[in-house]
Protein backbone atom coordinates (compact mmCIF):
# COMPACT_ATOMS: atom_id res chain seq x y z
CA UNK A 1 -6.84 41.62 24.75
CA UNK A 2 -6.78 43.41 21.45
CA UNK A 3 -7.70 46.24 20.70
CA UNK A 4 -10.76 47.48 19.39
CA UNK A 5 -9.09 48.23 16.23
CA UNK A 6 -6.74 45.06 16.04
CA UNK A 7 -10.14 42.91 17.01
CA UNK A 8 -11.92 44.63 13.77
CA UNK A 9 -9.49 43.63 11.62
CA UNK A 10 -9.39 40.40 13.05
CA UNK A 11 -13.55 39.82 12.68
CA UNK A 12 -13.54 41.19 9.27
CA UNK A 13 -11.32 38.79 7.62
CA UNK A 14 -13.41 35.96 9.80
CA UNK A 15 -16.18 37.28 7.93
CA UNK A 16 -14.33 37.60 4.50
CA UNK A 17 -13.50 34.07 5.05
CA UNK A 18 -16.49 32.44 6.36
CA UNK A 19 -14.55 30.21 8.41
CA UNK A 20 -12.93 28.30 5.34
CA UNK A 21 -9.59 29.29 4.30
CA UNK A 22 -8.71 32.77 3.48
CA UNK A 23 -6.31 34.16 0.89
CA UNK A 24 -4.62 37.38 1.28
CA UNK A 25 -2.16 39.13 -0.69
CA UNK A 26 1.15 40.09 0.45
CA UNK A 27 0.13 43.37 1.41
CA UNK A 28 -2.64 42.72 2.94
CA UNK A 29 -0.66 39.99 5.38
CA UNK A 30 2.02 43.05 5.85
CA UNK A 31 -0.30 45.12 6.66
CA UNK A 32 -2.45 43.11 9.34
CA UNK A 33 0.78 41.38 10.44
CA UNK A 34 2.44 45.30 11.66
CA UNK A 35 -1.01 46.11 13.02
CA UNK A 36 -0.98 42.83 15.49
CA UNK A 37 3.37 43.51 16.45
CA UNK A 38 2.06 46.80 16.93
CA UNK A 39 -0.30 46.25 19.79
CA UNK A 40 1.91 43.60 20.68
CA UNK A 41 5.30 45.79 20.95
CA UNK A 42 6.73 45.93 24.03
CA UNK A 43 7.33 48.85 26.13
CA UNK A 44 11.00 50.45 26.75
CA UNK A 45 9.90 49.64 31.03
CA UNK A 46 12.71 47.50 31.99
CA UNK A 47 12.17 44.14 33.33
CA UNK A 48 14.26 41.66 35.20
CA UNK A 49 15.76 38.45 32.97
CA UNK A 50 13.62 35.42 33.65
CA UNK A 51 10.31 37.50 34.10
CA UNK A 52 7.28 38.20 32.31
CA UNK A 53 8.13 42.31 31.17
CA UNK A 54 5.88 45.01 32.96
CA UNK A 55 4.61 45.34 28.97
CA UNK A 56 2.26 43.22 28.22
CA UNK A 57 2.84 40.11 26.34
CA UNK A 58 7.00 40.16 26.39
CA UNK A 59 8.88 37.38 28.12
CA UNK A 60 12.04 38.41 29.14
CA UNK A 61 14.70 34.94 28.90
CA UNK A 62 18.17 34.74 28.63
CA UNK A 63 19.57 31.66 25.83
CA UNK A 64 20.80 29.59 29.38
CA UNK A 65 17.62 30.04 30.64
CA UNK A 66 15.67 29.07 27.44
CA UNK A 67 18.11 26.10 27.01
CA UNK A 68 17.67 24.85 30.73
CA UNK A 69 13.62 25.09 30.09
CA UNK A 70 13.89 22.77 27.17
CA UNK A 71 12.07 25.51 24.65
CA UNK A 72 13.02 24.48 21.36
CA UNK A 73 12.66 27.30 18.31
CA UNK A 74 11.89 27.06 14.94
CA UNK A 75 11.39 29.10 11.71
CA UNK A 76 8.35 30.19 9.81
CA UNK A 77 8.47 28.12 6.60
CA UNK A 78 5.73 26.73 4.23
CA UNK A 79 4.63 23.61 4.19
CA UNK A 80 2.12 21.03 2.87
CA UNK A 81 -0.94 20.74 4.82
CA UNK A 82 -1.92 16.66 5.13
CA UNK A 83 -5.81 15.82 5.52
CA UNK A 84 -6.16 12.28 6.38
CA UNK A 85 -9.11 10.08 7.79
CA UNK A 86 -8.35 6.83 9.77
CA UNK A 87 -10.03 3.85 9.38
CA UNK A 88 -9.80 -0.47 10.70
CA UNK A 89 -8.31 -2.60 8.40
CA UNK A 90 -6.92 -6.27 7.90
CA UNK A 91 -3.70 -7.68 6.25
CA UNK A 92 -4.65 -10.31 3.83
CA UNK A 93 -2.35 -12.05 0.99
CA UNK A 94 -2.48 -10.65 -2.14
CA UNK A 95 -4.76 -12.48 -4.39
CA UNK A 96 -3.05 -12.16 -7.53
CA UNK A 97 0.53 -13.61 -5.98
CA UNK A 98 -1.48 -17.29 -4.71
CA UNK A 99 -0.71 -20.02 -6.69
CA UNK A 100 -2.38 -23.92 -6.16
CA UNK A 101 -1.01 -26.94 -7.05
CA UNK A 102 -3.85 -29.08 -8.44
CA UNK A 103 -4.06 -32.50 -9.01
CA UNK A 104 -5.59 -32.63 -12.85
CA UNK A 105 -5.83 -36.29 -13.21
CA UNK A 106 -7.03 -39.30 -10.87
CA UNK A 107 -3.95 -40.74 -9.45
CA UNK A 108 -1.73 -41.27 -6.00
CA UNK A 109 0.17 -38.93 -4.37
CA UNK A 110 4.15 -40.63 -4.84
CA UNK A 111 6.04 -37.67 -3.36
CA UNK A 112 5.78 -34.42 -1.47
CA UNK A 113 9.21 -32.90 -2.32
CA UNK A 114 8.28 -29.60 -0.26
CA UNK A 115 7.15 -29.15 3.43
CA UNK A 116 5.13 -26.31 4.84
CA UNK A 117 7.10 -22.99 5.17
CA UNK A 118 9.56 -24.15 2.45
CA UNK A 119 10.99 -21.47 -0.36
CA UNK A 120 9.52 -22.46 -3.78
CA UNK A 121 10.69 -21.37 -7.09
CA UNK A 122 8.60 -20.83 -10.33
CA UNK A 123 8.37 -24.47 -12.34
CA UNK A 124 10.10 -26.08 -9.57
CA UNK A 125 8.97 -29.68 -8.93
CA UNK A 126 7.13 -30.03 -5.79
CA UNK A 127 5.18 -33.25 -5.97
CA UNK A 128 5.16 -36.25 -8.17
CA UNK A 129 1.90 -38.73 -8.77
CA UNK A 130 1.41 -42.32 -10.33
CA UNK A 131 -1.69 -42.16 -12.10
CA UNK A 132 -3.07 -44.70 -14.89
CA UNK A 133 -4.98 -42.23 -16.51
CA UNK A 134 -1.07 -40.80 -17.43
CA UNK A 135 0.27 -43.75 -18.19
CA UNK A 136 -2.92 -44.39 -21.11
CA UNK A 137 -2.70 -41.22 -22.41
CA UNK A 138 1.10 -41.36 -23.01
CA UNK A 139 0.51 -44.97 -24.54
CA UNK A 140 -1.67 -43.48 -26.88
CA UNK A 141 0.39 -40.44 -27.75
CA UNK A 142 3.43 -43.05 -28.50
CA UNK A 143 1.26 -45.57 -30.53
CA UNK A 144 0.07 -42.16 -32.46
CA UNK A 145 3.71 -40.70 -33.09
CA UNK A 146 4.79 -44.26 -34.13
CA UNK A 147 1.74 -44.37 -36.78
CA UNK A 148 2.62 -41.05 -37.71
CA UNK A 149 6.15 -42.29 -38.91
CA UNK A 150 4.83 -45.00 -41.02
CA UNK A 151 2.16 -43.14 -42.86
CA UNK A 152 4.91 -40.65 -43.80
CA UNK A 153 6.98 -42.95 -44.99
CA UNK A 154 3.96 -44.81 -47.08
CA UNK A 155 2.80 -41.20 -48.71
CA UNK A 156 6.12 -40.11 -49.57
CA UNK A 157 6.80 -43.83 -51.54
CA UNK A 158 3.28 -43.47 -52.99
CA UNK A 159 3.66 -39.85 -53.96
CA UNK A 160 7.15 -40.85 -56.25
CA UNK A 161 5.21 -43.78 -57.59
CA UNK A 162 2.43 -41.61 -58.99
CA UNK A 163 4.60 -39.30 -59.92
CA UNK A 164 6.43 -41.44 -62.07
CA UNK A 165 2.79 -42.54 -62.89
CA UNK A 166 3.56 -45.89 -62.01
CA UNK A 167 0.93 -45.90 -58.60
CA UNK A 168 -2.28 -45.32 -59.25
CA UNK A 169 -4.07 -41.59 -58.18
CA UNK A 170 -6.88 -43.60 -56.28
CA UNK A 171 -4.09 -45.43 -54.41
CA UNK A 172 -2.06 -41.89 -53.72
CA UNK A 173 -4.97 -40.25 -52.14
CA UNK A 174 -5.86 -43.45 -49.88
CA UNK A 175 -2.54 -43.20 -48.69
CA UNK A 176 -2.18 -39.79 -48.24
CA UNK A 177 -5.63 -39.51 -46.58
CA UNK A 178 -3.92 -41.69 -43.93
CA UNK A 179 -1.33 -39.87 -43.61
CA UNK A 180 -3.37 -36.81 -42.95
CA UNK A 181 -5.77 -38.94 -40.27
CA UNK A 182 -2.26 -39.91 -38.39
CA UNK A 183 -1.24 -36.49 -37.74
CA UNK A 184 -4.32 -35.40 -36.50
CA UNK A 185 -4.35 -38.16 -33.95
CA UNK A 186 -0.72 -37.19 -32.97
CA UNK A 187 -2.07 -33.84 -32.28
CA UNK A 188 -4.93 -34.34 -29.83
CA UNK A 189 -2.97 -36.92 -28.33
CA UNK A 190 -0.70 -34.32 -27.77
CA UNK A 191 -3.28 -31.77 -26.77
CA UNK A 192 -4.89 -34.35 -24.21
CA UNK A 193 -1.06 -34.76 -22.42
CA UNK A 194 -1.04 -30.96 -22.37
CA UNK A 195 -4.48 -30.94 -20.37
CA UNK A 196 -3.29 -33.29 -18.38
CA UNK A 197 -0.35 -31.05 -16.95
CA UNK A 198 2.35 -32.17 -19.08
CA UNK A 199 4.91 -29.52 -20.32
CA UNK A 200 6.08 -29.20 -23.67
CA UNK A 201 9.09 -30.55 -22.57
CA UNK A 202 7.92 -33.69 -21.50
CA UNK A 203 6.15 -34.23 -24.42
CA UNK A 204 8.90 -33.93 -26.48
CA UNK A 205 11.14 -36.17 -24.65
CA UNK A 206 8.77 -39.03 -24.45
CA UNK A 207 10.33 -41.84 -26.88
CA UNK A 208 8.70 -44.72 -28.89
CA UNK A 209 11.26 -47.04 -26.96
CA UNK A 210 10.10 -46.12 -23.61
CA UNK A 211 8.71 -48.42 -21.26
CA UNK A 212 9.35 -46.77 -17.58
CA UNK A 213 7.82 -43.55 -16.15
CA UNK A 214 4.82 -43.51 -18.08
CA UNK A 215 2.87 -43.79 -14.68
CA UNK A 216 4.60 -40.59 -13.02
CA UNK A 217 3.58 -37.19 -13.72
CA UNK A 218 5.46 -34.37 -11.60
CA UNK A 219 3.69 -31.12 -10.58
CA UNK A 220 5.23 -27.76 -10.56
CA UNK A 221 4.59 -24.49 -9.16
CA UNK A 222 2.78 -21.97 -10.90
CA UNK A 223 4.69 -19.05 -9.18
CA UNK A 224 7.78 -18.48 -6.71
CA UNK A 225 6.60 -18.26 -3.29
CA UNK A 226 6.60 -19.64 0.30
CA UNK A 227 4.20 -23.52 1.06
CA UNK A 228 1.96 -21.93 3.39
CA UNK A 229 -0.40 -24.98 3.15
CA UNK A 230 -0.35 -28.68 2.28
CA UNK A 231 -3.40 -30.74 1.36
CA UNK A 232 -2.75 -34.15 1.33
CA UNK A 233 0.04 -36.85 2.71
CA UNK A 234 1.98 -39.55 0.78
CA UNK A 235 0.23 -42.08 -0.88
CA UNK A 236 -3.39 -40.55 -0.73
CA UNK A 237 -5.56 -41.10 -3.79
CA UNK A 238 -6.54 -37.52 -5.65
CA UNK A 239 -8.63 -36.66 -8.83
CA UNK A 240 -11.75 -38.21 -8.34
CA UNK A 241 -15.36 -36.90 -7.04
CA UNK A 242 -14.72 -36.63 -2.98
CA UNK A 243 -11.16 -36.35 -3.51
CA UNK A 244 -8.55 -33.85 -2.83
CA UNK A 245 -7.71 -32.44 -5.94
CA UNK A 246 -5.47 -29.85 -4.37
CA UNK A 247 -2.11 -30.64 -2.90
CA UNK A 248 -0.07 -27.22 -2.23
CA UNK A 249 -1.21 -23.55 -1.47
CA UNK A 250 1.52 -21.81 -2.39
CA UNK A 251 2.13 -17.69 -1.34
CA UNK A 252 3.89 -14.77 -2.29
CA UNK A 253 3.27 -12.47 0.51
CA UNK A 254 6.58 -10.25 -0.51
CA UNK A 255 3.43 -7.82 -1.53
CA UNK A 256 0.19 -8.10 1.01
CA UNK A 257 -3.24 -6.53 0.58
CA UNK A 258 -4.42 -3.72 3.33
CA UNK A 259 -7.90 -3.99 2.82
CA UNK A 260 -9.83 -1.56 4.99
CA UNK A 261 -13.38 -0.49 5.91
CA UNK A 262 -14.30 2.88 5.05
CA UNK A 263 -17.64 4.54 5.76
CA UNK A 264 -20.02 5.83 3.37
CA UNK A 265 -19.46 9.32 4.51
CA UNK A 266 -16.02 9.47 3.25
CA UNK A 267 -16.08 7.71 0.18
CA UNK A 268 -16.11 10.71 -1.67
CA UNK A 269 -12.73 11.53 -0.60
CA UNK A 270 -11.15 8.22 -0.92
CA UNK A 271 -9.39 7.62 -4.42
CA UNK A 272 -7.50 4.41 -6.92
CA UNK A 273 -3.95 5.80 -5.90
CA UNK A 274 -4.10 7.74 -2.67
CA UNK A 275 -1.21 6.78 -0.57
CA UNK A 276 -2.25 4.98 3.00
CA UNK A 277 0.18 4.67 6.20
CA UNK A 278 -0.46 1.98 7.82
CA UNK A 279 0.34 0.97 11.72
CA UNK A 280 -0.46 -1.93 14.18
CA UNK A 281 0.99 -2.07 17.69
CA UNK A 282 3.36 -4.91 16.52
CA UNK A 283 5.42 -3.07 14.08
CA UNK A 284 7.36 -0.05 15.05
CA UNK A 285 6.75 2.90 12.45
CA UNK A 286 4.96 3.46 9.76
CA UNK A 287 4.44 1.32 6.30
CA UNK A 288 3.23 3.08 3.16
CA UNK A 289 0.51 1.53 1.06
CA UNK A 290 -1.06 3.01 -2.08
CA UNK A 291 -5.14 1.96 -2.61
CA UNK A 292 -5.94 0.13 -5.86
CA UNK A 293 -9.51 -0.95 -5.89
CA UNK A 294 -12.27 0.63 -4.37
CA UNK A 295 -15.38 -1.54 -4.45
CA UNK A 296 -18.97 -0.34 -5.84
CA UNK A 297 -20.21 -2.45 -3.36
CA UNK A 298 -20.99 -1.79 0.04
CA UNK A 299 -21.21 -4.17 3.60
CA UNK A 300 -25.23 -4.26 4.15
CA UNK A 301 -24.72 -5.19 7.81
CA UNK A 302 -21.86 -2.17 8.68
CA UNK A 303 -22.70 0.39 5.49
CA UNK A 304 -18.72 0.23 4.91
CA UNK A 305 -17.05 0.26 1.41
CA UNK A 306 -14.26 -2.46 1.02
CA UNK A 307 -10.80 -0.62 0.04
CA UNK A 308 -8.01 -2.48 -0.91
CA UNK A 309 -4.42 -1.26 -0.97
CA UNK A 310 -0.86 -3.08 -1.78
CA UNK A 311 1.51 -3.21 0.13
CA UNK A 312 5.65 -4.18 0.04
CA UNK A 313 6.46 -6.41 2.43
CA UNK A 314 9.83 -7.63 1.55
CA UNK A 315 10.99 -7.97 5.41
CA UNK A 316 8.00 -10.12 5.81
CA UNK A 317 6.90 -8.48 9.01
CA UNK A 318 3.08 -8.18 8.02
CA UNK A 319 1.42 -11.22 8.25
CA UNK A 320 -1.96 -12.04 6.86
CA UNK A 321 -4.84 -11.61 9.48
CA UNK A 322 -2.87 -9.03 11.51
CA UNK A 323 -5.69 -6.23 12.45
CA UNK A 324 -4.10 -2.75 11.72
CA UNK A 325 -5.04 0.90 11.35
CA UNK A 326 -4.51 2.89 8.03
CA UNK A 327 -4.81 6.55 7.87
CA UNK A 328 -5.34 7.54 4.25
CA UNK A 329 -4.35 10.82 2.97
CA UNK A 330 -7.16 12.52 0.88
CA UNK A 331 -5.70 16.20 -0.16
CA UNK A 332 -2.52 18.10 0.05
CA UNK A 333 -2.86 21.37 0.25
CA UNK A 334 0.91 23.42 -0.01
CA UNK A 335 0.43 26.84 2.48
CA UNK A 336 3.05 29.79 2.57
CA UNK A 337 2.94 30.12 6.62
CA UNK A 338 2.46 27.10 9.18
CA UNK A 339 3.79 26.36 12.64
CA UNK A 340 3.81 23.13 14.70
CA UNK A 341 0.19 22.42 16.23
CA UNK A 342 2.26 22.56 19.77
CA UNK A 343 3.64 25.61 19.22
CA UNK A 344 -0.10 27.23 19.58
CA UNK A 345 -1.46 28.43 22.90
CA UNK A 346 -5.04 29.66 23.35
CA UNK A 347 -5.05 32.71 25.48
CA UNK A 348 -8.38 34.68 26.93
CA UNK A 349 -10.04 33.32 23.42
CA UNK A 350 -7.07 34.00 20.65
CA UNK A 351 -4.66 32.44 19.18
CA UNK A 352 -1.19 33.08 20.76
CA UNK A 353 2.07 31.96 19.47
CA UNK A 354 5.65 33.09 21.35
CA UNK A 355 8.01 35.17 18.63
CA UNK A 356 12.00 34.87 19.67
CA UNK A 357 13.18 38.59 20.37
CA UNK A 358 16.42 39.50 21.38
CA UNK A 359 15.00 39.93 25.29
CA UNK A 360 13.29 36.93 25.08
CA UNK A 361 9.95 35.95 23.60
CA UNK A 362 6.63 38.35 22.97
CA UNK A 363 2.98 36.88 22.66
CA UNK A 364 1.87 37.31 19.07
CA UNK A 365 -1.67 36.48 18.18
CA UNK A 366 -2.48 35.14 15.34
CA UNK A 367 -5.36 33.44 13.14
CA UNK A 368 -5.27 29.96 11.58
CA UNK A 369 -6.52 28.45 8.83
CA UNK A 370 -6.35 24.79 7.65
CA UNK A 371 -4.46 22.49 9.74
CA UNK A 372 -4.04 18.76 10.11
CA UNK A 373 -2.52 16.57 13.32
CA UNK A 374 0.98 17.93 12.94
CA UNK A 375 0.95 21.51 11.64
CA UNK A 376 -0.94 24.55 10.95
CA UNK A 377 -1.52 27.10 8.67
CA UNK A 378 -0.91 30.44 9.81
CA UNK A 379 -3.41 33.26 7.88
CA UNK A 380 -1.58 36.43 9.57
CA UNK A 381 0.10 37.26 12.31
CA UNK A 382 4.03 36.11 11.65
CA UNK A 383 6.41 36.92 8.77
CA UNK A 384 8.36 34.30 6.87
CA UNK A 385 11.32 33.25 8.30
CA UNK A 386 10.55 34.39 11.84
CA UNK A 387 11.42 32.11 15.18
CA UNK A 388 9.39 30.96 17.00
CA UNK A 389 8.74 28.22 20.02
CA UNK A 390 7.66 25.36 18.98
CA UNK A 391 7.78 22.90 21.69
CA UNK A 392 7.57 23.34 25.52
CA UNK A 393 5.20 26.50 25.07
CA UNK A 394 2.94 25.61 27.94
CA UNK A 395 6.04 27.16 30.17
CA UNK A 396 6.14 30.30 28.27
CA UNK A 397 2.18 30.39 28.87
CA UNK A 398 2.71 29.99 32.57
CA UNK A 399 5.28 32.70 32.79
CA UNK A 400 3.18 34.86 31.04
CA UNK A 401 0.13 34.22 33.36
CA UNK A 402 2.37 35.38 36.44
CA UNK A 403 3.85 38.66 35.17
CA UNK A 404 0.38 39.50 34.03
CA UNK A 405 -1.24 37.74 37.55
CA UNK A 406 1.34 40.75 39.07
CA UNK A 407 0.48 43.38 37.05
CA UNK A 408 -3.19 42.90 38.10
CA UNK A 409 -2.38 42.77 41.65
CA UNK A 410 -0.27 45.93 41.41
CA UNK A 411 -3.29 47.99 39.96
C-alpha cells in the first residue's frame, strides 16, 4: 500500500478534481510522479531472475524470459481520447440517388430494353411505349410548325407590299396578327410534347414529312444506377386511373444511408457531421460514415431520434435492409499521458501499471483520468516516454502476488 504520505497526495488531487479530469502543471506531475517512484523504488536486496524482488513491487525478468511470456512493451505517448456511444441502425438506399421511370402518358408498354440488376446510364433508353395520346400531340405540333411557315411567308410578302404602300395597313396587321397566333400555337404545342417526356432533341428532329414513329415515345433514365425493380411486362397498358404508371426503380446505392436510432438521452451529444463507424457481423472491419440529418422529430412508440448518415459504398458490400451497429464519436479530447486500457491492473484498490527497468519491471501506481474502450489517460504517475507493459500484464500481476504471497509467509 502507499504510504500515508503518497495516499495524501493521492486524495488531495481526487478532491481537487472532483472526479472529472484534472490538470496539473509540469511541476506538479514531476513532483507527484518522484513521490510515487519513490515509495515504489526498489531495494539494493538481491533477488533471483524470474522472481518477484524481496522489495516490494519489483519484478525481476530477464528479455528471454519477457519474450517467452509474450509481454509486449510500449512507450508513454499522448494521444486522443475517443468518447463514443453505440447505437442499432439500418442500411437503407440513399434517397436522393433513386430515380423512377414513369409512364407520363396513357399508352402500351412496346419494350423493356433493361432487366432487373442491369447497369443503367444517365439518359440511356430503357423502355419504349406506343401511345395515341403521342402520336396526337406530335400531329398537332407538325400541323402547327407547318402553319407557322406559311404565315411567315404571308407577313413578310404583306409587310414589302405596305411598305411600298401598295397593301393596305388593315390588310398588314390581319396578316401579321396571324402570324403572331401561329407561333404561339407552335409553342404550346411544343410545351405540351415537353410534358409529355419528349426531349428537346426529339422535338427538333420531328419533320413535316414524317409519317412513322409518331406512336413511340422512349423513356430514359433520370440518373446512372443499377434496375433494382421492374413494374410492368411487355405489352401492358399504363397511364390511366388503376394503371401502372411506373415501369423502372432505378438505384444508386454506390452511397447508402445508415440511419440509426438514438435515444433521447444522448441527443445532446450527437451532431450534423460527427463521424460514425459502422459494423455488422457480415462485413469484416469497420466502415466510416459521417451523420447529415438529425431529425426534430422523435419515434412516439420507442422515444428514439432518427439519425441519418452517408455512407460510400463503392464495393457494394452494404446492402439495403442489412441491420448494423454504429458507434458514433461525440468528442475528442487530445491528453499528454495515456496507456492501453490492458496495460492497467487494479491492485489492493489502486491503480497499478508495470514500468520496464533494467532488472525487470516495478509496480507503479498511478491515477487515471478520462478514458474510452481502447486507452487511458494517465493524470500522474509515469513520465513521457517511459516503457511500459502493455499487453499480457495479468502474468506480471500473478508474479507479483507470489513474491509478495512469500514475503508474508516469511514474516
Amino acid at each position: 500500500m502507499a504510504s500515508a504520505k503518497l495516499a495524501g497526495a493521492i486524495v488531495a488531487v481526487a478532491l481537487i478534481g472532483g472526479g472529472t479530469a484534472i490538470w496539473m502543471s509540469p511541476g506538479m506531475r514531476t513532483s507527484l510522479t518522484a513521490l510515487i517512484r519513490a515509495e515504489s523504488a526498489p531495494s539494493k536486496k538481491p533477488a533471483e531472475s524470474g522472481n518477484a524482488d524481496g522489495a516490494k513491487g519489483v519484478i525481476n525478468l530477464t528479455a528471454d524470459q519477457i519474450a517467452k511470456a509474450r509481454i509486449e512493451l510500449g512507450a508513454v505517448t499522448n494521444c486522443t481520447i475517443i468518447q463514443q456511444i453505440t447505437v442499432t441502425g439500418t442500411i437503407a438506399p440513399d434517397a436522393e440517388r433513386i430515380g423512377h421511370v414513369a409512364a407520363k402518358v396513357v399508352g402500351t408498354v412496346l419494350e423493356l430494353r433493361k432487366r432487373l440488376g442491369d447497369p443503367v446510364r444517365k439518359g440511356e433508353v430503357v423502355a419504349v411505349l406506343e401511345s395515341r395520346e403521342v402520336a396526337d400531340a406530335r400531329s398537332d405540333y407538325l400541323t402547327a410548325v407547318f402553319r407557322l411557315a406559311l404565315q411567315k411567308t404571308l407577313f413578310e410578302r404583306e409587310q414589302v407590299l405596305f411598305e411600298k404602300k401598295i397593301s393596305a395597313e388593315q390588310q398588314f396587321l390581319r396578316t401579321q396578327n396571324a402570324f403572331l397566333e401561329a407561333e404561339l400555337r407552335v409553342n404550346i404545342s411544343r410545351q405540351k410534347l415537353v410534358a409529355l417526356g419528349l426531349s428537346d432533341t426529339d422535338i427538333t428532329g420531328l419533320s413535316t414529312h414524317q409519317t412513322t414513329g409518331l406512336r413511340h415515345i422512349e423513356l430514359l433514365a433520370p440518373l446512372g444506377g443499377q434496375v433494382v425493380e421492374r413494374r410492368v411486362d411487355l405489352g401492358a397498358p399504363v397511364g390511366r386511373e388503376g394503371q401502372e404508371s411506373e415501369i423502372y426503380v432505378i438505384a444508386d446505392l454506390s452511397s447508402v444511408w445508415v440511419e440509426l436510432s438514438v435515444p433521447t438521452s444522448e441527443l445532446a451529444n450527437i451532431a450534423v457531421g460527427q463521424s460514425v463507424a459502422v459494423t455488422t457481423g457480415q462485413v469484416a472491419s469497420p466502415t466510416a460514415a459521417k451523420i447529415t440529418f438529425i431529425s426534430p422529430l422523435l419515434n412516439t412508440d420507442t422515444r428514439t431520434a432518427r439519425v441519418i448518415a452517408a455512407m460510400d459504398n463503392v464495393a457494394m458490400t452494404w446492402r439495403p435492409g442489412l441491420f448494423v451497429t454504429a458507434q458514433i464519436t461525440t468528442a475528442e479530447q487530445p491528453v499528454d499521458l495515456c496507456v492501453p486500457r490492458a496495460a492497467l491492473q487494479t491492485l489492493e484498490g489502486e491503480q497499478i501499471l508495470f514500468v520496464r527497468t533494467e532488472e525487470g519491471f516495478e509496480k507503479r501506481e498511478v491515477v487515471v483520468g478520462r478514458g474510452d474502450d481502447k486507452r487511458v489517460e494517465i493524470v500522474f504517475g509515469l513520465e513521457p516516454d517511459e516503457m511500459i507493459a502493455t499487453a499480457r500484464t495479468f502474468v506480471l500481476k500473478a508474479e507479483l502476488g507470489k513474491g509478495e504471497a512469500g514475503d508474508d509467509h516469511d514474516h
